[in-house]
Protein backbone atom coordinates (compact mmCIF):
# COMPACT_ATOMS: atom_id res chain seq x y z
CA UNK A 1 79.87 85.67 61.25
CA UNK A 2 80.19 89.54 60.46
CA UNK A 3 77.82 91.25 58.52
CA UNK A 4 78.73 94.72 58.16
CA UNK A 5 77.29 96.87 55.63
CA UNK A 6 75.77 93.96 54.03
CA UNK A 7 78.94 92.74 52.09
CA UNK A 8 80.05 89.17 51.86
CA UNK A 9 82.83 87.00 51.45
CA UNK A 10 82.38 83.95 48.69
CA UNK A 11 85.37 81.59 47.77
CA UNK A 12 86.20 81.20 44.05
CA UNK A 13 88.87 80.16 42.28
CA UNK A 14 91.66 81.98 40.78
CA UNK A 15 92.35 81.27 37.35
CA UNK A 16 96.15 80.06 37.55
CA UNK A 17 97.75 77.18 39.42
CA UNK A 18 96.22 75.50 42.37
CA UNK A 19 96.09 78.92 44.59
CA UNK A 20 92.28 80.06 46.02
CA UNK A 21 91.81 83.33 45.99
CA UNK A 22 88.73 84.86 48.82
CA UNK A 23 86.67 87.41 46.98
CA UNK A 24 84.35 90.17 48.49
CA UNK A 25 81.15 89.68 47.08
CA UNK A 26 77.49 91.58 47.39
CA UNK A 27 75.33 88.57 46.13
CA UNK A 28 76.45 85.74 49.18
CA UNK A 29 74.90 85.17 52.20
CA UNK A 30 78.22 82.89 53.53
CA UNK A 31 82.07 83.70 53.86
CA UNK A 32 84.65 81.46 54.58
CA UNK A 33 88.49 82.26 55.27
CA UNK A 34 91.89 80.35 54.02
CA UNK A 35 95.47 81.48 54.37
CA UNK A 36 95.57 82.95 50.77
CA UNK A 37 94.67 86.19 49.10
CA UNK A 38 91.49 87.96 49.66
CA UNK A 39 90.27 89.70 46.67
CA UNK A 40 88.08 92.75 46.72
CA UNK A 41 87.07 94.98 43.47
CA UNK A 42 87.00 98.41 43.31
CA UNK A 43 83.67 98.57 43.14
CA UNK A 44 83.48 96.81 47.01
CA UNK A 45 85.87 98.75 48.52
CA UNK A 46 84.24 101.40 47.85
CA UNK A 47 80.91 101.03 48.91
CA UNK A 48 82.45 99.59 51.68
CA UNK A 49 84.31 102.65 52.11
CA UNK A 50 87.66 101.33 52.65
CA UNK A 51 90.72 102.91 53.28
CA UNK A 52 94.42 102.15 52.35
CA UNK A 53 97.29 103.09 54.86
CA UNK A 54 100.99 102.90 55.89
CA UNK A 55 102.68 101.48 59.20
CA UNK A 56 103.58 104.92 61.17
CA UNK A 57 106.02 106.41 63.70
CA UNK A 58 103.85 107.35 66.46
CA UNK A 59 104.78 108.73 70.16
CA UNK A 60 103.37 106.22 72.73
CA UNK A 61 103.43 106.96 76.51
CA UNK A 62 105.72 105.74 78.80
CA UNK A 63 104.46 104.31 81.77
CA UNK A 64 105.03 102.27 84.90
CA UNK A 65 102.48 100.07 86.09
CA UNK A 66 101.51 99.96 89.32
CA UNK A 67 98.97 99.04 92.09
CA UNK A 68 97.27 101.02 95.23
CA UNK A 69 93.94 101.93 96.34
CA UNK A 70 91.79 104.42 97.03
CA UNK A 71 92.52 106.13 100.32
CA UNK A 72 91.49 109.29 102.68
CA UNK A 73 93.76 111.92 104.21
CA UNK A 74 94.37 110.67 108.19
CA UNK A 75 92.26 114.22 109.43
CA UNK A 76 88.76 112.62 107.01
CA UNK A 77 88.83 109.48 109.11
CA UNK A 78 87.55 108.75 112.54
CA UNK A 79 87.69 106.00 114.72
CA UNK A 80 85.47 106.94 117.48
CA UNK A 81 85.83 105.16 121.25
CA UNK A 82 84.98 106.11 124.67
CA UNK A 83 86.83 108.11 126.74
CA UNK A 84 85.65 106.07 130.35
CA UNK A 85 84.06 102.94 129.39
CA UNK A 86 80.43 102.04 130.31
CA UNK A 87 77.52 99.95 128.82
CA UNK A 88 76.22 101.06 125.44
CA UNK A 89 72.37 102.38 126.11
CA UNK A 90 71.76 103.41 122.04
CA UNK A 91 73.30 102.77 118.90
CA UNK A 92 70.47 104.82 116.64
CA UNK A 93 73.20 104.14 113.39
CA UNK A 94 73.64 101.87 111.14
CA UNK A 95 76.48 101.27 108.16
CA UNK A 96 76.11 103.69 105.38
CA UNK A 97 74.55 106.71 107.33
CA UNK A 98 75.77 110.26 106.96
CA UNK A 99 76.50 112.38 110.14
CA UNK A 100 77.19 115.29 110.51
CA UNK A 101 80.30 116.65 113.30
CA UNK A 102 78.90 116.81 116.85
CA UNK A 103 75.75 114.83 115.90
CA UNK A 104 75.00 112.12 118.36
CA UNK A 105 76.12 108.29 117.47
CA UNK A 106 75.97 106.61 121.07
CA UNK A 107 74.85 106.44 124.89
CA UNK A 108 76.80 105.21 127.31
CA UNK A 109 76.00 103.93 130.97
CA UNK A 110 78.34 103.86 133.70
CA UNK A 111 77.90 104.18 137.63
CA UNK A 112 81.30 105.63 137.63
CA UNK A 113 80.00 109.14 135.98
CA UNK A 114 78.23 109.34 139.37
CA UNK A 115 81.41 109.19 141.47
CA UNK A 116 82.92 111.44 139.08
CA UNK A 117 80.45 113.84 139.93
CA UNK A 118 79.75 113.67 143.29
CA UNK A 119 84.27 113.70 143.82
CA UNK A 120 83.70 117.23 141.48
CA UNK A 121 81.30 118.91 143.74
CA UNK A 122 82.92 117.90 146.77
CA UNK A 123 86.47 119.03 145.50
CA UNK A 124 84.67 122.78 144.65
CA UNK A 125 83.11 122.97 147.87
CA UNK A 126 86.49 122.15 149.56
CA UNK A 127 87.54 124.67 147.18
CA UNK A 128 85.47 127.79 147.99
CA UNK A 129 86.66 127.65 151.87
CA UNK A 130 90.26 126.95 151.23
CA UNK A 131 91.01 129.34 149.30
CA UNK A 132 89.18 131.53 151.59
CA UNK A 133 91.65 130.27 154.47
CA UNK A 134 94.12 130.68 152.25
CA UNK A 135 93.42 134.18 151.26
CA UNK A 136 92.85 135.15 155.51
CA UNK A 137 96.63 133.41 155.36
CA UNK A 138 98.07 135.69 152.91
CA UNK A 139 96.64 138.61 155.04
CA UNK A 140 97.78 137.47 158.65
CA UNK A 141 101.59 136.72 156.97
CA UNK A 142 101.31 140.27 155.59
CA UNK A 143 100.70 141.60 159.84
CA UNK A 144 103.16 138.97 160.67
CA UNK A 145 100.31 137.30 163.45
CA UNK A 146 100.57 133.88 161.42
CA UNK A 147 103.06 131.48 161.46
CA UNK A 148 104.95 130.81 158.09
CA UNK A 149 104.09 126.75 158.88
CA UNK A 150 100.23 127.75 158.70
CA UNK A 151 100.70 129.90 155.63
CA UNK A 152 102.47 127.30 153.97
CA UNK A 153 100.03 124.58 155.16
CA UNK A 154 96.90 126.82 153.79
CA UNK A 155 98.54 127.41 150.46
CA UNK A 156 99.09 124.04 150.03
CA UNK A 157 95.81 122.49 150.76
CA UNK A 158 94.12 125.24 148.63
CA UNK A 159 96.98 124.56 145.54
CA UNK A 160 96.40 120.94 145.91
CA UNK A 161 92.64 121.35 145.49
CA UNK A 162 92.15 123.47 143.18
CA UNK A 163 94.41 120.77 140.81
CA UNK A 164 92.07 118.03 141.56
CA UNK A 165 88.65 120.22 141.58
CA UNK A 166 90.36 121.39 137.29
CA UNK A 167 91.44 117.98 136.47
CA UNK A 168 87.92 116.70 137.30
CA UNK A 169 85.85 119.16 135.67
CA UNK A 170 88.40 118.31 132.35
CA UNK A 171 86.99 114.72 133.12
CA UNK A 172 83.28 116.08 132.86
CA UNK A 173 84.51 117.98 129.93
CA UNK A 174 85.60 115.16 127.56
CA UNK A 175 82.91 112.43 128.66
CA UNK A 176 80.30 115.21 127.45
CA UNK A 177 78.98 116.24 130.68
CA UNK A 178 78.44 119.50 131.60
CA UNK A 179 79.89 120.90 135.26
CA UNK A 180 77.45 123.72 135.19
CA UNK A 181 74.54 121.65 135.09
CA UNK A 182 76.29 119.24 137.91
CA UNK A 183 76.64 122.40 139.92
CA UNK A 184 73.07 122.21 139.88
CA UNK A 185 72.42 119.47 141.36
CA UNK A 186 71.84 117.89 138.18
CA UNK A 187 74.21 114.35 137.96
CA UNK A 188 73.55 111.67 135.45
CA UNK A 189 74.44 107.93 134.75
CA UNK A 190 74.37 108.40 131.15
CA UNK A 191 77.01 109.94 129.25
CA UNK A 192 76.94 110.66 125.17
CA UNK A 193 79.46 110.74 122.31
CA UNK A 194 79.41 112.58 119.21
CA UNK A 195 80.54 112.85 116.09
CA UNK A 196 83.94 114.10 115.86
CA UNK A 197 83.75 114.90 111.88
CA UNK A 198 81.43 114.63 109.23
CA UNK A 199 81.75 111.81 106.77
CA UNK A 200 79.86 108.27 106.68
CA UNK A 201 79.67 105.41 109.01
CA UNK A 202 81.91 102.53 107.38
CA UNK A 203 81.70 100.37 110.69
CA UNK A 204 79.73 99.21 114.00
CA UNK A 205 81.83 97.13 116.63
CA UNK A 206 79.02 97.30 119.40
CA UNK A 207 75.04 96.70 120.09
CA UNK A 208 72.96 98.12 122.78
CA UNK A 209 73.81 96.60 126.22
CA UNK A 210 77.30 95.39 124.97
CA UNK A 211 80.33 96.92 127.65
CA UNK A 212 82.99 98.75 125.61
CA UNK A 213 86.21 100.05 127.73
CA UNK A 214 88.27 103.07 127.26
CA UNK A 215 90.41 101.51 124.64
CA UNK A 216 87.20 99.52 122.65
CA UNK A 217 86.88 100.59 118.82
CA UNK A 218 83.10 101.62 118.76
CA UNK A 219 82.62 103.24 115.25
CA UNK A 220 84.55 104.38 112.34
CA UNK A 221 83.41 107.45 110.55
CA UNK A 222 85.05 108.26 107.02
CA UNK A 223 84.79 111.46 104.86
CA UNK A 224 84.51 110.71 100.73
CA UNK A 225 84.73 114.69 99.96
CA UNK A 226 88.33 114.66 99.67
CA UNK A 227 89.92 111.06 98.40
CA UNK A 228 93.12 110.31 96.81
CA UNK A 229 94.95 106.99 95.38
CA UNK A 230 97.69 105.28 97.54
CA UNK A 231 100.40 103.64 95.03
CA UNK A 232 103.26 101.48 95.76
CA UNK A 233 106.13 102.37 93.24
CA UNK A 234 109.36 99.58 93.29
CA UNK A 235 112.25 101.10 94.26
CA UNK A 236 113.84 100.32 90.54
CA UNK A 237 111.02 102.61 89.15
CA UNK A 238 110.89 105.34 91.74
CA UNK A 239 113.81 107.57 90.06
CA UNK A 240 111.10 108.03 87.16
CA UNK A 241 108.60 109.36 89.18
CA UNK A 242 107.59 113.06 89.22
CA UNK A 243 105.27 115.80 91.27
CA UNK A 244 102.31 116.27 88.61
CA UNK A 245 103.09 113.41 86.74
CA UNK A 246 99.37 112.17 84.87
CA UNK A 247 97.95 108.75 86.35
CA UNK A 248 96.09 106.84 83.84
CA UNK A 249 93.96 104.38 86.76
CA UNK A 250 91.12 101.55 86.58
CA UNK A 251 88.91 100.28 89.60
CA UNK A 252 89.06 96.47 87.96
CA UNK A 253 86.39 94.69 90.15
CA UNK A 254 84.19 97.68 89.28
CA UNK A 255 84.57 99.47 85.94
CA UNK A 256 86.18 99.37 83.15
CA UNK A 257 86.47 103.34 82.69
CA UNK A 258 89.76 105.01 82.97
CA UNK A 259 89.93 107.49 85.80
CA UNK A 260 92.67 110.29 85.99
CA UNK A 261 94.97 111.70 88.80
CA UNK A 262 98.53 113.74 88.95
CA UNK A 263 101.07 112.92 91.37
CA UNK A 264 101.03 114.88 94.32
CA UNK A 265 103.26 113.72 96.92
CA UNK A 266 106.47 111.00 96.68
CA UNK A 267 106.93 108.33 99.97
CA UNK A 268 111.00 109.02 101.12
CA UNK A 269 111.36 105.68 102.49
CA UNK A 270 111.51 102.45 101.22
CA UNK A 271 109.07 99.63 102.87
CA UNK A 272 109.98 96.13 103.30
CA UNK A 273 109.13 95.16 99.75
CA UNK A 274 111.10 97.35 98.20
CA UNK A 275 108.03 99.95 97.29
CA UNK A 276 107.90 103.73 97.88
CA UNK A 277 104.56 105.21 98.54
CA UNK A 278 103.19 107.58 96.19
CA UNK A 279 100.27 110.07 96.78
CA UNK A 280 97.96 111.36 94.03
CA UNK A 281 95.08 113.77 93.71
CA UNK A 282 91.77 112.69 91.39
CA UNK A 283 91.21 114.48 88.82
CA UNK A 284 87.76 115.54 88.18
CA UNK A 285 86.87 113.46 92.10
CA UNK A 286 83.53 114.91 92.22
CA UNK A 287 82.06 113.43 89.22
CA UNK A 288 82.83 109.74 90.72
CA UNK A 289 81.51 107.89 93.45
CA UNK A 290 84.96 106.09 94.62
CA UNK A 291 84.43 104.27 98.10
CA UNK A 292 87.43 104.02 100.53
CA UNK A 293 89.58 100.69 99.76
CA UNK A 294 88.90 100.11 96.62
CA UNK A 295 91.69 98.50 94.63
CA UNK A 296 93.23 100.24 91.82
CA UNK A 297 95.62 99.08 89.10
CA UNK A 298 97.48 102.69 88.04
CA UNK A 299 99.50 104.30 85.22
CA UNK A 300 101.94 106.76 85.93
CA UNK A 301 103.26 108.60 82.35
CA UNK A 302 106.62 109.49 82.96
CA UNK A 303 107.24 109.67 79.41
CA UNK A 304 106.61 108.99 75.87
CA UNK A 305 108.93 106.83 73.43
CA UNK A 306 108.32 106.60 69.26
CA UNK A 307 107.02 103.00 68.11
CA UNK A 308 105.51 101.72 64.61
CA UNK A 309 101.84 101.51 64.93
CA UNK A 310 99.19 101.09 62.55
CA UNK A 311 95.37 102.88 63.37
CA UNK A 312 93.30 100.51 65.89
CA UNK A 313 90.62 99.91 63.12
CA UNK A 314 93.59 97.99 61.19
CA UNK A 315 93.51 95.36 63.48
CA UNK A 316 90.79 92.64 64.47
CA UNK A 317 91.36 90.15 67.19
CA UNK A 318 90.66 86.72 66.12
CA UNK A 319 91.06 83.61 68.12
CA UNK A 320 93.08 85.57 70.83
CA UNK A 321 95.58 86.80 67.86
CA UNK A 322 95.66 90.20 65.95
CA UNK A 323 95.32 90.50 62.05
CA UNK A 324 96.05 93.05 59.84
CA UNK A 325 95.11 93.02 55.70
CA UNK A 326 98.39 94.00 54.17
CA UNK A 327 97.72 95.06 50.18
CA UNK A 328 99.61 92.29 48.28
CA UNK A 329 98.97 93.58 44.49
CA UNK A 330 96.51 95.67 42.93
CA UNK A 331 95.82 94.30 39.55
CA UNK A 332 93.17 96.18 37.16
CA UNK A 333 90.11 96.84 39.52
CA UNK A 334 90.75 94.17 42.09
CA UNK A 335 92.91 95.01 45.42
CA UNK A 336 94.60 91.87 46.56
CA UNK A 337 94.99 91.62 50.43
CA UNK A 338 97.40 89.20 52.30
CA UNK A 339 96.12 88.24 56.03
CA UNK A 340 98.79 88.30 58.27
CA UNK A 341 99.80 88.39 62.11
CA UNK A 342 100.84 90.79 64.06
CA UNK A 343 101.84 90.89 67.85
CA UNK A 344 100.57 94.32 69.02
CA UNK A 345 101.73 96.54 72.31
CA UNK A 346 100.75 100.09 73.48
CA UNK A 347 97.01 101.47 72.37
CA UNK A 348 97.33 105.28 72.50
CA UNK A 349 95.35 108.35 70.43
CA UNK A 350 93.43 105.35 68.14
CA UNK A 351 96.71 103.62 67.52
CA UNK A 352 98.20 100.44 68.68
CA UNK A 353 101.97 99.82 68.59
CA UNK A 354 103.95 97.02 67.05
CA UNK A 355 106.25 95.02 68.93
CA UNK A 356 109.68 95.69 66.93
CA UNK A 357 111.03 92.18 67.72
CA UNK A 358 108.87 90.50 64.70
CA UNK A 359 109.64 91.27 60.89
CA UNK A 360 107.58 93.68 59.42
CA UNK A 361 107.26 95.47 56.28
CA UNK A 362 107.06 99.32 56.87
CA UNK A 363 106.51 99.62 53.46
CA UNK A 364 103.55 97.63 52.60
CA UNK A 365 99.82 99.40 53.01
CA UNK A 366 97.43 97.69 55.05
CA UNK A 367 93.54 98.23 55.11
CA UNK A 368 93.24 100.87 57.86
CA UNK A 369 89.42 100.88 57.28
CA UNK A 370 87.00 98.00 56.40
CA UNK A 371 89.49 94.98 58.16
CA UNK A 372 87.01 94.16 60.46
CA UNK A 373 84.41 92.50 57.47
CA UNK A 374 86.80 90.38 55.76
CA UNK A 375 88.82 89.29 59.39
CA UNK A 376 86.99 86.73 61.17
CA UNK A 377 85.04 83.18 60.85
């Protein structure tokens, strides 16, 4: 039962014919409901500050629904692997944890970073004395006292060399070791890899003492600071669809808020299911604590289009149907109201459109305030 404002509904009978008439009364404590007139005096509708009002022509949006999800740019995602594989000596991280670009996430183990660096020194010894040769070459070719076999011969060996002695120090380079300290003597197993961008750790594929090769997923790293929806758009829809175009979005296993974005950026091809890829901006992002992935079920306004609509307080769902009071007669001090259904659309700016298919008359007033006490049980 409702009980608003204190104001009951008691049955009594109407004075002609067989008809019952429901009357809004101060002095029940029970209200009960039949398919004929409700009766409420002046005196009642006032106190229960009531309000008369007319079906209007109102300008409802336009929209096309759709579904996406939450998504990063490619550059705020990382899926981190090992350039040489190796055994995994650390994993200090676990799911959820913030890094920060360059910081440390694993250790790897190989015996192969040893022959890497012992084939590096060797290659810049060889190095230092032929291109000395090569240099006394260049000289002697210069006095003619060299043959042009020997010169070539020199240059070569030096040329070929100094190729391998830069491509292995680039080796040293990307598994994070560092030639100057293997120029001192210093050569290590143990290799590490860091962070290549800032973001969150969204997944683990290894443990300590697992083997991961060069081609081995071994985190993913994703940055939240700058999200933005992914939509698919049918290709019957997609002519509609307009850069800065307002997105009216909810995050259904999550909230029932409604979230904002604009269209940003329109997909030019059309996937095997006949959708087009659309890319919007948030509106507001910071405010909300979106997660990568998350399912979306999206608005995009493309327009707006006049329908009849009466003010949302007019209506009261009952038993999965809507109801509106439409004034019947006004006789002396008593307002006479007639329930009826309606079938209901579009809910925009506290109205709710009415689906033009059914007969309804525009010129009958309906209780816009007060509905919701004499609708129900």
């Amino acid at each position: 039962m409702k009980n608003l404002y204190h104001i009951l509904i008691v049955i009594i009978l109407a004075s002609c014919g067989d008809n019952t008439v429901n009357t809004y009364d101060n002095s029940q404590k029970d209200k009960s409901f039949s398919n004929d007139l409700i009766a409420v005096t002046k005196n009642q509708f006032e106190k229960g500050e009531m309000r008369l009002g007319s079906i209007e022509n109102k300008a409802f949006l336009e929209t096309i629904d759709t579904n996406g999800s939450i998504d990063v740019p490619p550059e705020k995602k990382a899926i981190v692997n090992a350039t040489m594989g190796g055994y995994i000596m650390s994993t200090p991280l676990l799911v959820g944890d913030q890094v920060k670009k360059g910081q440390l996430l694993v250790t790897i183990e190989n015996p192969e970073f040893i022959t890497l660096q012992q084939e590096y020194l060797e290659a810049k010894e060889q190095l230092t004395y032929l291109k000395s040769e090569y240099e006394r070459q260049i000289l002697m070719k210069k006095e003619n006292i060299t043959s042009q076999k020997n010169f070539l011969r020199a240059e070569s060996e030096y040329k070929t060399t100094h190729a391998r002695y830069a491509s292995l120090r680039k080796q040293l380079v990307m598994i994070h070791i560092s030639p100057s300290e293997v120029e001192k003597g210093n050569i290590s197993s143990v290799t590490s890899i860091f962070a290549p961008i800032s973001g969150s750790i969204t997944d683990i594929h290894v443990s300590k003492g697992s083997y991961v090769s060069p081609a081995s997923s071994i985190l993913e790293i994703i940055d939240n600071n700058h999200i933005h929806l992914e939509l698919s758009v049918f290709e019957k829809d997609i002519m509609k669809i307009k850069k800065g175009q307002e997105i009216q979005f909810k995050i259904p296993e999550a909230s029932d808020s409604i979230f904002y974005a604009q269209v940003y950026l329109i997909g030019t091809s059309i996937n095997e299911n006949r959708t087009i890829k659309v890319h919007a901006h948030l509106k507001n992002e910071a405010k909300h604590q979106f997660l990568t992935g998350m399912f979306v079920n999206a608005k995009i306004v493309v327009g707006t289009v006049e329908k009849k609509a009466l003010p949302s307080p007019a209506l009261v769902l009952f038993d999965t149907k809507e109801y509106a009071l439409a004034l019947e007669k006004k006789e002396e001090d008593i307002y006479y109201f007639k329930q009826i259904e309606l079938k209901t659309g579009d809910v925009f700016d506290n109205f709710i459109s009415l689906e033009e298919e059914q007969k309804i008359d525009t010129s009958s007033q309906y209780l816009i305030s007060g509905a919701f006490n004499l609708i129900g049980e």
